[in-house]
C-alpha atoms as a PDB file:
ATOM      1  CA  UNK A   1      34.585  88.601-227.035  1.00  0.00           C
ATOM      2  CA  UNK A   2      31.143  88.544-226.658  1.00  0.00           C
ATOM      3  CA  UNK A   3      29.167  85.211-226.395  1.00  0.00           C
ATOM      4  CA  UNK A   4      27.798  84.155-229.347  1.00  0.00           C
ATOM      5  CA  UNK A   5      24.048  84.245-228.820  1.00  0.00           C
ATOM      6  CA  UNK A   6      23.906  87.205-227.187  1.00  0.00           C
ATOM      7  CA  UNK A   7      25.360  89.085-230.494  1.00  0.00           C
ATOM      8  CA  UNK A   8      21.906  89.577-233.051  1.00  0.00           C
ATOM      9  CA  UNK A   9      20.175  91.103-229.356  1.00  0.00           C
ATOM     10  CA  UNK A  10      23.080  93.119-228.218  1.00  0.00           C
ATOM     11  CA  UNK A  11      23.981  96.919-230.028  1.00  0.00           C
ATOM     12  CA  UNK A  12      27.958  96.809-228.712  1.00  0.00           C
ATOM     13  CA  UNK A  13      30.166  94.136-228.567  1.00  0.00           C
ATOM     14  CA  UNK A  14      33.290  93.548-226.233  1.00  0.00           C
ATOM     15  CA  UNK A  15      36.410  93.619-228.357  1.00  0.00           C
ATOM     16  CA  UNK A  16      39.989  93.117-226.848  1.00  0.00           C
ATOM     17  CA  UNK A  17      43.022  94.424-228.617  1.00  0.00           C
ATOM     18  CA  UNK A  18      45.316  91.602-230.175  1.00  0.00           C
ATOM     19  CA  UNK A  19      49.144  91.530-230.173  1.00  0.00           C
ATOM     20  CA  UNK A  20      51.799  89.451-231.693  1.00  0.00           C
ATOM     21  CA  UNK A  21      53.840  89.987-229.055  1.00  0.00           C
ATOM     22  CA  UNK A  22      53.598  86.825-227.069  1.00  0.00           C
ATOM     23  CA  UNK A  23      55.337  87.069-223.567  1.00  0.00           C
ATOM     24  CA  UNK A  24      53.180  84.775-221.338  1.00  0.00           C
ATOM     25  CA  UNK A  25      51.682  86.745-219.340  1.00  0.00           C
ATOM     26  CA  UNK A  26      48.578  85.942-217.017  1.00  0.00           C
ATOM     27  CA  UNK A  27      46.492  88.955-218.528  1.00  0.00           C
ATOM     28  CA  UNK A  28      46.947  87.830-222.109  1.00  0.00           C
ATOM     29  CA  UNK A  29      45.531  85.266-223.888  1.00  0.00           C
ATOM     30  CA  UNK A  30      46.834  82.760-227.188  1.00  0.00           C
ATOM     31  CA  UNK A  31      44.836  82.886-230.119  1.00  0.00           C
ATOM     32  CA  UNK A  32      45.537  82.472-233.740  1.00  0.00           C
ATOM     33  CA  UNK A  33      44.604  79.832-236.715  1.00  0.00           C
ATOM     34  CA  UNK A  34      42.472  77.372-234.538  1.00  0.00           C
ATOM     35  CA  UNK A  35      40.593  80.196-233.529  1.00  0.00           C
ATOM     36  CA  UNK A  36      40.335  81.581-237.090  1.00  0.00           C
ATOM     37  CA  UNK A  37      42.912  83.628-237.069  1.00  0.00           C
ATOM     38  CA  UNK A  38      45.771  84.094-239.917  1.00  0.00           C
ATOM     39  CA  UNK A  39      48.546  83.760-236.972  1.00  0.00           C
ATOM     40  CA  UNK A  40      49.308  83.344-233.691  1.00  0.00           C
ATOM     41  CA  UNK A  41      48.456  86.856-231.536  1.00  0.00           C
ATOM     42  CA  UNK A  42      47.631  87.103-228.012  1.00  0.00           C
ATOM     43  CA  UNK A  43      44.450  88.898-226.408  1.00  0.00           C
ATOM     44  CA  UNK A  44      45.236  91.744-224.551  1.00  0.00           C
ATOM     45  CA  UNK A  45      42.378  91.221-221.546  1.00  0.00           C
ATOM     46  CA  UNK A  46      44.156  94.910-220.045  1.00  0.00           C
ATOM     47  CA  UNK A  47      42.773  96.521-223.585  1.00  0.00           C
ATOM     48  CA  UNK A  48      38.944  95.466-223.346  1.00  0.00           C
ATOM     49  CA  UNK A  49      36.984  97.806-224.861  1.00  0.00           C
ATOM     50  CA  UNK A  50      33.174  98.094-225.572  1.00  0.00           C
ATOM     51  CA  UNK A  51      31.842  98.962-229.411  1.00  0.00           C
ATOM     52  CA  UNK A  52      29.370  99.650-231.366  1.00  0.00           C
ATOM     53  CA  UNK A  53      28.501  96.794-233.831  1.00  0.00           C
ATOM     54  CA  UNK A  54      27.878  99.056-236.394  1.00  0.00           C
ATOM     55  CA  UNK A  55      31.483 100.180-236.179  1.00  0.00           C
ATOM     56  CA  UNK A  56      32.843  96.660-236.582  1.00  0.00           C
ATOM     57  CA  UNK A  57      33.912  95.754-240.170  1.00  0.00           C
ATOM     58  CA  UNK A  58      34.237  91.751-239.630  1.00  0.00           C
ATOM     59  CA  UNK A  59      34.226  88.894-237.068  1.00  0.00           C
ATOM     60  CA  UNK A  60      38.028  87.941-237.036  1.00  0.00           C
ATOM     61  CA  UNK A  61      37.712  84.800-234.922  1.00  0.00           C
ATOM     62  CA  UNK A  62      35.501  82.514-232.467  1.00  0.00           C
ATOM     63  CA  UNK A  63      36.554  80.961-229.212  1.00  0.00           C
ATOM     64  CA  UNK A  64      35.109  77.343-227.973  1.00  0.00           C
ATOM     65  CA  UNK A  65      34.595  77.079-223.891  1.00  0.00           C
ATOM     66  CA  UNK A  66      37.885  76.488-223.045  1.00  0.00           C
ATOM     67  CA  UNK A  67      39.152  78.967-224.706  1.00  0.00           C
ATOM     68  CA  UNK A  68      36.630  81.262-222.901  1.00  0.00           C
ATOM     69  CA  UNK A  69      37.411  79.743-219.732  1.00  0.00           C
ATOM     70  CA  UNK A  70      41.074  81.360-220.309  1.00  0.00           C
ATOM     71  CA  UNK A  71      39.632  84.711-221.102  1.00  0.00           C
ATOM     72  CA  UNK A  72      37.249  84.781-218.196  1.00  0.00           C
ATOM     73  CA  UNK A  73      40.592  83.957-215.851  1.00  0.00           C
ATOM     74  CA  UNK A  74      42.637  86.588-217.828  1.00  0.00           C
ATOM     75  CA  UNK A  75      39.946  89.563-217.429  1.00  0.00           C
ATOM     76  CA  UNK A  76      39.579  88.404-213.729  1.00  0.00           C
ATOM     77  CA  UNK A  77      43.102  89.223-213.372  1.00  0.00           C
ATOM     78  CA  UNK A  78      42.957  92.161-215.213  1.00  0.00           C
ATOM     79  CA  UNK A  79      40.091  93.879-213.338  1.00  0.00           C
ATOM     80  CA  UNK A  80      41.833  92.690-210.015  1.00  0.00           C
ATOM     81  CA  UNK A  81      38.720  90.296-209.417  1.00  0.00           C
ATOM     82  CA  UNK A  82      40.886  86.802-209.659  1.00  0.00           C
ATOM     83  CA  UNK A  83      38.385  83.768-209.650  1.00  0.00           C
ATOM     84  CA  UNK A  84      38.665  80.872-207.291  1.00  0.00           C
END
């Protein structure tokens, strides 16, 4: 979840669990083959964690703008700081 070329400066990365359980709600955002992913999952913006990069195996998927819009609207929700 972190922007792309902020990664090769950065030492942690935001990561947000992923689901397959897809019930619409505000907090949780649709990803899956267009992003690079194998199917269709949901990011859990309630299960954001920070990590070490050097724990991370592989990059599973990328997001384009709009996608990130979504996110950035999903984590607002989820930390209670809606946008406007």
């Amino acid at each position: 979840m972190t922007r792309s070329a902020g990664v090769p400066y950065l030492t942690q990365a935001r990561v947000e669990l992923v689901t397959s359980r897809i019930r619409g709600l505000p907090t949780k955002v649709a990803v899956g083959p267009k992003q690079g992913l194998a199917v269709a999952f949901v990011g859990n913006m309630d299960q954001v964690q920070t990590v070490a990069k050097e724990r991370m195996a592989e990059q599973f998927g990328v997001v384009d703008e709009a996608q990130l819009r979504r996110v950035g609207v999903a984590l607002g929700l989820a930390l209670w700081c809606p946008q406007r």
